[in-house]
N, C-alpha and C. Protein backbone atom coordinates (compact mmCIF):
# COMPACT_ATOMS: atom_id res chain seq x y z
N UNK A 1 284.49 83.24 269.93
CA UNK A 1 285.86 82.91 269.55
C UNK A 1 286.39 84.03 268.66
N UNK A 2 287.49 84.74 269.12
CA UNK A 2 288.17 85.72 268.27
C UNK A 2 288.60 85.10 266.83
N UNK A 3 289.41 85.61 266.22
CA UNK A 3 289.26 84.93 264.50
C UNK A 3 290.81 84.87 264.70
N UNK A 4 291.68 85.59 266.10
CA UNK A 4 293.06 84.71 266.07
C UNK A 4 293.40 83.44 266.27
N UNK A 5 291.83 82.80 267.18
CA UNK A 5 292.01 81.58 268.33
C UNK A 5 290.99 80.65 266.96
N UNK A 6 290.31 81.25 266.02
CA UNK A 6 289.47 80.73 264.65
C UNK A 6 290.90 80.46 263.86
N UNK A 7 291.61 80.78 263.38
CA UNK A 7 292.58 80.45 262.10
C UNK A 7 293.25 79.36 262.95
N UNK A 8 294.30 79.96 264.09
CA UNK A 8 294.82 78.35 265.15
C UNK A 8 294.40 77.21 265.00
N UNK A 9 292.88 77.15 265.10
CA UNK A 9 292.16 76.05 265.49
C UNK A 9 291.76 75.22 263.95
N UNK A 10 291.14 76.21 262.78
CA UNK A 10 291.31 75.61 261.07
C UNK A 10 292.90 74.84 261.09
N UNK A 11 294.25 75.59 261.12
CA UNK A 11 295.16 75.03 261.26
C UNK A 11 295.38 74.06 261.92
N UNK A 12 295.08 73.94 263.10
CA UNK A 12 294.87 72.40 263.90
C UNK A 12 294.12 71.27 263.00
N UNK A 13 292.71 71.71 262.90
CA UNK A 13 291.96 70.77 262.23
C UNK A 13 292.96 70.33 260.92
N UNK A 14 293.16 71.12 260.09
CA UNK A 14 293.74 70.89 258.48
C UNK A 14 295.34 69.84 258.84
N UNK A 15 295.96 70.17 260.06
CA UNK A 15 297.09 69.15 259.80
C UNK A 15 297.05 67.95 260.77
N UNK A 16 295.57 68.07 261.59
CA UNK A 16 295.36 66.76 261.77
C UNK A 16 294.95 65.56 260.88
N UNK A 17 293.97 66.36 259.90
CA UNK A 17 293.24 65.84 258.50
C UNK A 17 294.62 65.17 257.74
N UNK A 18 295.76 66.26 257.65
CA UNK A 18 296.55 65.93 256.94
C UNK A 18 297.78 64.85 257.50
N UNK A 19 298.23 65.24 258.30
CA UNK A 19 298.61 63.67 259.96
C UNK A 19 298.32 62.68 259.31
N UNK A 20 296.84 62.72 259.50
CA UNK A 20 295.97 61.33 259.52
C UNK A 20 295.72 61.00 257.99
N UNK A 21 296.05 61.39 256.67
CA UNK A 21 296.07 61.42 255.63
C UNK A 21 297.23 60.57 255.40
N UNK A 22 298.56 61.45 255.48
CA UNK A 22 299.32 60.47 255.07
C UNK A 22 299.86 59.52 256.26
N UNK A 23 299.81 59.84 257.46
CA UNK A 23 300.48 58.55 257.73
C UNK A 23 299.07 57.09 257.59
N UNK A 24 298.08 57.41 256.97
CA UNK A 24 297.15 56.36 255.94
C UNK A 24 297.72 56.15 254.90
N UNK A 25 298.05 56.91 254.20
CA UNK A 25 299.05 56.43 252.79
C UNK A 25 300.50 56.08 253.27
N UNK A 26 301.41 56.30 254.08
CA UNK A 26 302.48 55.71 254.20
C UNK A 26 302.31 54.51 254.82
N UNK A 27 301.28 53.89 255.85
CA UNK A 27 300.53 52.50 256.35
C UNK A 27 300.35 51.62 254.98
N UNK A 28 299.86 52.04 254.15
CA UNK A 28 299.41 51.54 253.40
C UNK A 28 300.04 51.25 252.56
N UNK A 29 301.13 52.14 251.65
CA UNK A 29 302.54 51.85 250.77
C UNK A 29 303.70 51.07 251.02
N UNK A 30 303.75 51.60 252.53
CA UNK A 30 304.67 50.18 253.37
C UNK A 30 303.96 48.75 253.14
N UNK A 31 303.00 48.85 253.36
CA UNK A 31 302.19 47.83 253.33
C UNK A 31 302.15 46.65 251.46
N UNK A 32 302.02 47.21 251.16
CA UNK A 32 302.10 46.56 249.47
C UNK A 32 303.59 46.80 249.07
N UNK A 33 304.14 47.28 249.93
CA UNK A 33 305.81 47.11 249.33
C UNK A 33 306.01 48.30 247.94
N UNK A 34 305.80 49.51 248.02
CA UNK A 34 305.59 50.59 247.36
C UNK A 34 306.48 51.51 247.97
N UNK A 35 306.50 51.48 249.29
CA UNK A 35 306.99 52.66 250.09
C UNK A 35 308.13 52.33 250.65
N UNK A 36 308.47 53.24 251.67
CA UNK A 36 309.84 52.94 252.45
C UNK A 36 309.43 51.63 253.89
N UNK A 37 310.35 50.90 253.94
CA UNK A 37 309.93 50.02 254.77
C UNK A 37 310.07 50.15 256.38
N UNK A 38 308.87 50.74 256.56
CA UNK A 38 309.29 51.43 258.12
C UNK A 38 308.51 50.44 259.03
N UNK A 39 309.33 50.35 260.14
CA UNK A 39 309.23 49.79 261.37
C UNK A 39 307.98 50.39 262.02
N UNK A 40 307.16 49.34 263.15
CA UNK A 40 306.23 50.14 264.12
C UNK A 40 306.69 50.88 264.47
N UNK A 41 307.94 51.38 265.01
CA UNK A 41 308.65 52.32 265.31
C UNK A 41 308.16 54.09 264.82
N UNK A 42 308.18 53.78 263.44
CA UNK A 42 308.60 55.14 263.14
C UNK A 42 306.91 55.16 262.38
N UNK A 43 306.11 54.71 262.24
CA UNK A 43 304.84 54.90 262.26
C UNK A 43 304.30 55.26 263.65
N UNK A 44 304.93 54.64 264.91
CA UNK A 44 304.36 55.68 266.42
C UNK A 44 304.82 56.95 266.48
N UNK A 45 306.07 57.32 265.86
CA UNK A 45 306.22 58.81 265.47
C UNK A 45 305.36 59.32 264.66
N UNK A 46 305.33 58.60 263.58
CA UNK A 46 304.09 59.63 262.47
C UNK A 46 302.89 59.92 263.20
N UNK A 47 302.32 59.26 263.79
CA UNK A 47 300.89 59.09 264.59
C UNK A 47 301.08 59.76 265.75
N UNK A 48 302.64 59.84 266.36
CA UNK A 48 302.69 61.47 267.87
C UNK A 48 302.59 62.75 267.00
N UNK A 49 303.04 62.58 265.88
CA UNK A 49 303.38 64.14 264.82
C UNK A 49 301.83 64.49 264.68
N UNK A 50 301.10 63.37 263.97
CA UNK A 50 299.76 63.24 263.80
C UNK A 50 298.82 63.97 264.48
N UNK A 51 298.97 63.56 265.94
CA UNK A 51 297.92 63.68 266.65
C UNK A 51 298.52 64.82 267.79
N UNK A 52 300.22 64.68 267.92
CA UNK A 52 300.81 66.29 268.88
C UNK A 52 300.74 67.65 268.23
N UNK A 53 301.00 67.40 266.64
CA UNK A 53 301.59 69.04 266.77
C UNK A 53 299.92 69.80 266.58
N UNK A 54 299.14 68.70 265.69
CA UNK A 54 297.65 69.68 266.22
C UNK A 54 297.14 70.12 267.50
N UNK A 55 297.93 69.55 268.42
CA UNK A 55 297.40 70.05 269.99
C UNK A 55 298.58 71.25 270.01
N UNK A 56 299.98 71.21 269.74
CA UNK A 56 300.60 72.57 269.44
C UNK A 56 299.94 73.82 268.89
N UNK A 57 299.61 73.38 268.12
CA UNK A 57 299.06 74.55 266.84
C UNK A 57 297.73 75.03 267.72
N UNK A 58 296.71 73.87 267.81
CA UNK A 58 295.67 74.65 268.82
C UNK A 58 296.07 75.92 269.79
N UNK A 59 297.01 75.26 270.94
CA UNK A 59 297.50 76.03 271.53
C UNK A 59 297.80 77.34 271.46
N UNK A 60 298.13 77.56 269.71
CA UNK A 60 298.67 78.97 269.70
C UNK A 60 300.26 79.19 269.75
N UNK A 61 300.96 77.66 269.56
CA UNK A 61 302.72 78.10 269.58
C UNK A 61 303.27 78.43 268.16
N UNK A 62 302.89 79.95 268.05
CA UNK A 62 303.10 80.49 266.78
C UNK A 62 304.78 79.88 265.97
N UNK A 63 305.46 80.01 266.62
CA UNK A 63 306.86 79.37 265.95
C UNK A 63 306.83 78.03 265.74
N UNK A 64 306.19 77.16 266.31
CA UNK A 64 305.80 75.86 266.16
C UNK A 64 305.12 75.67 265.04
N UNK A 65 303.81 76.21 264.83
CA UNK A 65 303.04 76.59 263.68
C UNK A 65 303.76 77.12 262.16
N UNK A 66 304.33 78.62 262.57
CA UNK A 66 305.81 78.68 261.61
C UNK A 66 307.03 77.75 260.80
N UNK A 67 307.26 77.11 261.78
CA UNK A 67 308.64 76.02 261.37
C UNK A 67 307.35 74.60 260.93
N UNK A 68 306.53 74.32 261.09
CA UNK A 68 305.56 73.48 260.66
C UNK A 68 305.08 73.72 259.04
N UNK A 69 304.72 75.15 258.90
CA UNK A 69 304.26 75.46 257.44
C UNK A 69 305.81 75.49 256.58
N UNK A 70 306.39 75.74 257.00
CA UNK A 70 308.23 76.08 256.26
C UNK A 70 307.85 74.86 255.62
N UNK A 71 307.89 73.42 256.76
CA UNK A 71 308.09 72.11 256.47
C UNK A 71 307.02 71.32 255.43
N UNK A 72 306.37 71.91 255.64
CA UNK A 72 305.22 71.12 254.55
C UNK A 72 304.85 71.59 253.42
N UNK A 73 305.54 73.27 253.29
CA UNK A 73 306.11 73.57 252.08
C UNK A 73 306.98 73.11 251.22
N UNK A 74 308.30 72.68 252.11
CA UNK A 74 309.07 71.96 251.46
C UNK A 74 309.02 70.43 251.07
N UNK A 75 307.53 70.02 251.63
CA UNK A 75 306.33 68.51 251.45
C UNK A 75 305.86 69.01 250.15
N UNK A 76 305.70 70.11 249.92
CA UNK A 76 304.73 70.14 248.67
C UNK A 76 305.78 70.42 247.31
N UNK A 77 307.18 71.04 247.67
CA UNK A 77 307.74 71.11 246.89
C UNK A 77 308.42 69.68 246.67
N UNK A 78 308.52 68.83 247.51
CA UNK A 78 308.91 67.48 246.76
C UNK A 78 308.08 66.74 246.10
N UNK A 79 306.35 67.12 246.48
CA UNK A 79 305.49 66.42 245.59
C UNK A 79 305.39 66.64 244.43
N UNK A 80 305.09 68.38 244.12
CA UNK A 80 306.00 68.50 242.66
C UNK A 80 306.94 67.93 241.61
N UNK A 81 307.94 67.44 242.35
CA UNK A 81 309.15 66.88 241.60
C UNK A 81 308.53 65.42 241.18
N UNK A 82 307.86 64.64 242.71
CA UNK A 82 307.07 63.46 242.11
C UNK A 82 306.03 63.60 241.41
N UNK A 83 305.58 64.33 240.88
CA UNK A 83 304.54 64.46 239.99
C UNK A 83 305.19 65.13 238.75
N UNK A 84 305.80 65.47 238.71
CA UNK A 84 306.52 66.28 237.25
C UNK A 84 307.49 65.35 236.45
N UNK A 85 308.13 64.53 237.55
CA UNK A 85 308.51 63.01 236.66
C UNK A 85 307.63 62.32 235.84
N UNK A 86 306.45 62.12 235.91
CA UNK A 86 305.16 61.90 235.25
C UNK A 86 305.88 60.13 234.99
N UNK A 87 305.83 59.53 236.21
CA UNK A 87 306.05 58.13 236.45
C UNK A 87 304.52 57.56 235.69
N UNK A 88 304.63 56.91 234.93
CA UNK A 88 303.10 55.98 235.13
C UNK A 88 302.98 54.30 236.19
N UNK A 89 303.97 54.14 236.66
CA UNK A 89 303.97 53.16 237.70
C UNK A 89 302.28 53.22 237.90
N UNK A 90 301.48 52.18 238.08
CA UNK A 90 300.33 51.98 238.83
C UNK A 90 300.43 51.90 240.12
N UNK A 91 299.55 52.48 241.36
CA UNK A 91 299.67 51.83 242.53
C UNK A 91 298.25 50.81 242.59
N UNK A 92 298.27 50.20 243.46
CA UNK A 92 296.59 49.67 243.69
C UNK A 92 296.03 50.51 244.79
N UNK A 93 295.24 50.44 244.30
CA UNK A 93 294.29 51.66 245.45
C UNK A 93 293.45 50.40 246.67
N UNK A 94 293.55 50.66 247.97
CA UNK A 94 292.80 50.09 248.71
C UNK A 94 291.08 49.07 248.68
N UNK A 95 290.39 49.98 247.38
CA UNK A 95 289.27 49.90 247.32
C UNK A 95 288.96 48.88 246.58
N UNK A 96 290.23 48.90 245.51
CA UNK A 96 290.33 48.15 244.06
C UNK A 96 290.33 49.28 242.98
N UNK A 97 291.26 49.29 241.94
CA UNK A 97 291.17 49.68 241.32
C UNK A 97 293.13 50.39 241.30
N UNK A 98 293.11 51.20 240.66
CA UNK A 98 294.80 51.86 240.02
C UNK A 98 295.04 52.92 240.09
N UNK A 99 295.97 53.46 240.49
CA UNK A 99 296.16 55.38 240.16
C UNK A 99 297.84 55.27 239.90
N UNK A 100 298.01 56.45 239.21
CA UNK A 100 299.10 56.69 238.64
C UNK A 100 299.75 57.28 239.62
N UNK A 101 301.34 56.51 239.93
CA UNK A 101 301.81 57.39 240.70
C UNK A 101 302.01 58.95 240.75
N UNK A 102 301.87 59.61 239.67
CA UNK A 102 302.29 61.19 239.62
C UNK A 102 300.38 61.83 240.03
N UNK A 103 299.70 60.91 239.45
CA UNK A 103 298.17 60.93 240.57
C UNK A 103 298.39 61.53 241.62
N UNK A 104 298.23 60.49 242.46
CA UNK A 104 298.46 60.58 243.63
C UNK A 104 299.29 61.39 244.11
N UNK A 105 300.47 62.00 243.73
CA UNK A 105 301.00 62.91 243.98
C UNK A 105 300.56 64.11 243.96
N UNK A 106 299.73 64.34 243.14
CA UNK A 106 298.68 65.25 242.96
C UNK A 106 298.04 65.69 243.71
N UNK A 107 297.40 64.74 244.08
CA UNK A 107 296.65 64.38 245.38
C UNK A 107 296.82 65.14 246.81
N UNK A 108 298.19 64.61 246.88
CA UNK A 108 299.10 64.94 248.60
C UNK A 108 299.64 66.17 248.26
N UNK A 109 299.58 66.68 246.94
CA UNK A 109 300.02 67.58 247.31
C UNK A 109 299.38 69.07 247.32
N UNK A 110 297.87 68.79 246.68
CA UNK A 110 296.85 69.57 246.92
C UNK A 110 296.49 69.57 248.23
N UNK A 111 296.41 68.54 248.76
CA UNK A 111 296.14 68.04 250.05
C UNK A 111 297.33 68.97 251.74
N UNK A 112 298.24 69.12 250.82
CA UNK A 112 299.49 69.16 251.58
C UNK A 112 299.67 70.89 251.52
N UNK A 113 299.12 71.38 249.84
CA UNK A 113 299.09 72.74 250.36
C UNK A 113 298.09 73.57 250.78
N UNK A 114 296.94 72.94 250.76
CA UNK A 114 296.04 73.58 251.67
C UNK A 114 296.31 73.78 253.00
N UNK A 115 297.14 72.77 253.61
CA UNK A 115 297.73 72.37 254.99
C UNK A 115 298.59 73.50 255.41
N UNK A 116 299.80 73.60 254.19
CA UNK A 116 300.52 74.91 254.35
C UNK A 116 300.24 76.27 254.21
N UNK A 117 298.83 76.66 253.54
CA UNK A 117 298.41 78.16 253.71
C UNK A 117 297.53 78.26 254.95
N UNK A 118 297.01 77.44 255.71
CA UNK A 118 296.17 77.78 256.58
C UNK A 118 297.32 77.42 258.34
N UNK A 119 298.75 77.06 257.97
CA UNK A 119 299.65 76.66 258.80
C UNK A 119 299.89 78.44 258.86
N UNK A 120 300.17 79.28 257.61
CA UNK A 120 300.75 80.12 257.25
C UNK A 120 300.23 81.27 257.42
N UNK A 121 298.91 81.16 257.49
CA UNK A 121 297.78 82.59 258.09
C UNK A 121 297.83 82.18 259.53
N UNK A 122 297.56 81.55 260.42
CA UNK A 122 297.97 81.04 261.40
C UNK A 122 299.01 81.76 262.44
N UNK A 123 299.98 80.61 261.39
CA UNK A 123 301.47 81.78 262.30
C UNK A 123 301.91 82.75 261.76
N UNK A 124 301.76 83.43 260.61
CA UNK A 124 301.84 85.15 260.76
C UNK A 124 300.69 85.76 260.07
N UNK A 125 299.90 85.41 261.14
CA UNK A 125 298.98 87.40 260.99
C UNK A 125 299.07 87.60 261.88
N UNK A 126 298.58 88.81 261.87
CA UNK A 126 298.79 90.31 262.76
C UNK A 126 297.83 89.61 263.75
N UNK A 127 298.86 90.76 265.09
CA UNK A 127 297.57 90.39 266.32
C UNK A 127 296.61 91.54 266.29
N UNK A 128 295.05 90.93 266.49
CA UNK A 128 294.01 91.68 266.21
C UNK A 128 294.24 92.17 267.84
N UNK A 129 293.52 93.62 267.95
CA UNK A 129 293.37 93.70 269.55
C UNK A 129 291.59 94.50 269.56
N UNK A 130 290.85 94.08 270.17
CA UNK A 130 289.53 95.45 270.54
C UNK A 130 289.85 96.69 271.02
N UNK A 131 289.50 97.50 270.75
CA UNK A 131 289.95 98.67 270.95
C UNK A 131 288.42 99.84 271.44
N UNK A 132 288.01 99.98 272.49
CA UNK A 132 286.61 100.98 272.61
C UNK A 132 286.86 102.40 271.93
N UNK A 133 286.01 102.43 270.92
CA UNK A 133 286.06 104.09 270.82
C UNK A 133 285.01 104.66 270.90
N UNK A 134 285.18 106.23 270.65
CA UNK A 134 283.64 106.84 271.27
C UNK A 134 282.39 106.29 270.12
N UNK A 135 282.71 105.97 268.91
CA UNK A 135 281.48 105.66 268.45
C UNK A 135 281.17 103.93 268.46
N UNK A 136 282.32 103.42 269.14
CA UNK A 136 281.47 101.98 269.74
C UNK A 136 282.94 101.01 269.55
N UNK A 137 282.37 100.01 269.52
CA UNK A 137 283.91 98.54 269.23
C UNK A 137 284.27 99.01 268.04
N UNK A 138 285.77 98.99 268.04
CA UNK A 138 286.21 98.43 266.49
C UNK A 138 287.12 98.15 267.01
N UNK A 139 287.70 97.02 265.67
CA UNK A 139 289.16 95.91 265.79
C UNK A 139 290.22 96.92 265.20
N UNK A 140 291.31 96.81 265.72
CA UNK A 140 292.43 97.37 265.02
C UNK A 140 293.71 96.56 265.67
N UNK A 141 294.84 97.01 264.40
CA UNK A 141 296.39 96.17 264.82
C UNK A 141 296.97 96.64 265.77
N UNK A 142 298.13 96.49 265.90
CA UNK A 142 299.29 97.10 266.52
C UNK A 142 300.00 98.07 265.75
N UNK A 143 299.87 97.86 264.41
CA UNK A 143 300.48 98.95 263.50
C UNK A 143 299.27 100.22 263.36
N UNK A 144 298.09 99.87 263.55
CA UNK A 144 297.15 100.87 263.58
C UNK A 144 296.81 101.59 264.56
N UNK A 145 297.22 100.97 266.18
CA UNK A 145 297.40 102.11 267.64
C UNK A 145 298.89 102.71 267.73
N UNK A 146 299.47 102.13 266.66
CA UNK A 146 300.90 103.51 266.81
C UNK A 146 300.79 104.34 266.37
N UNK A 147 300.02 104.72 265.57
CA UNK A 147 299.97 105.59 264.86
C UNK A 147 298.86 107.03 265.68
């Protein structure tokens, strides 16, 4: 596996992880009356987003990948704002037990930017190409055979 079709595929994995992350916490906030009150409806969208755009991103649809990291940048910059309010609201945690809402924000949004730097190496790095030379393989760019 080349290390263009290696970063694609981390990016796939990381925003399926992350898909399946929050639309678990938005299931769940809807659920205790915390969150926005969404219909089956718009949880079968979260769960096509979930489980499609990682088959995008696999693929390799670099602008897809692109306009994806933009977006979950601007996910992490609203988690910020919820966490910098420094709410102490309790939520209940599934397991038992409490977290602070600006917590948890914490949380998603560590969560959320790991999602966006590996969205972001992804869709822009350079295309690697092989190149034979007389003293054997080496990798080089496109900015490095113009020259």
């Amino acid at each position: 596996m080349d290390l263009q079709a290696r970063k694609y595929n981390q990016a796939a994995i990381g925003y399926l992880v992350y898909g399946l992350i929050y639309l678990a916490g938005a299931i769940y906030l809807g659920r205790i009356g915390k969150g926005p009150d969404g219909s089956v409806f718009w949880y079968l969208i979260g769960a096509t987003m979930a489980f499609g755009f990682p088959y995008l991103i696999w693929k390799r649809f670099k602008w897809m990948t692109r306009v994806l990291a933009v977006l979950v940048l601007v996910r992490v910059i609203g988690l910020v704002r919820i966490a910098a309010r420094a709410e102490s609201d309790p939520v209940p945690l599934p397991w038992g037990g409490e977290i602070a809402t600006w917590h948890g924000a914490v949380i998603f949004m560590l969560i959320a930017t790991l999602t966006c730097v590996l969205l972001a190496r992804a869709g822009w790095q350079r295309h690697v190409q092989m190149k034979e030379k007389s003293g054997g393989n080496a990798m080089t760019t496109k900015a490095a055979q113009a020259e």
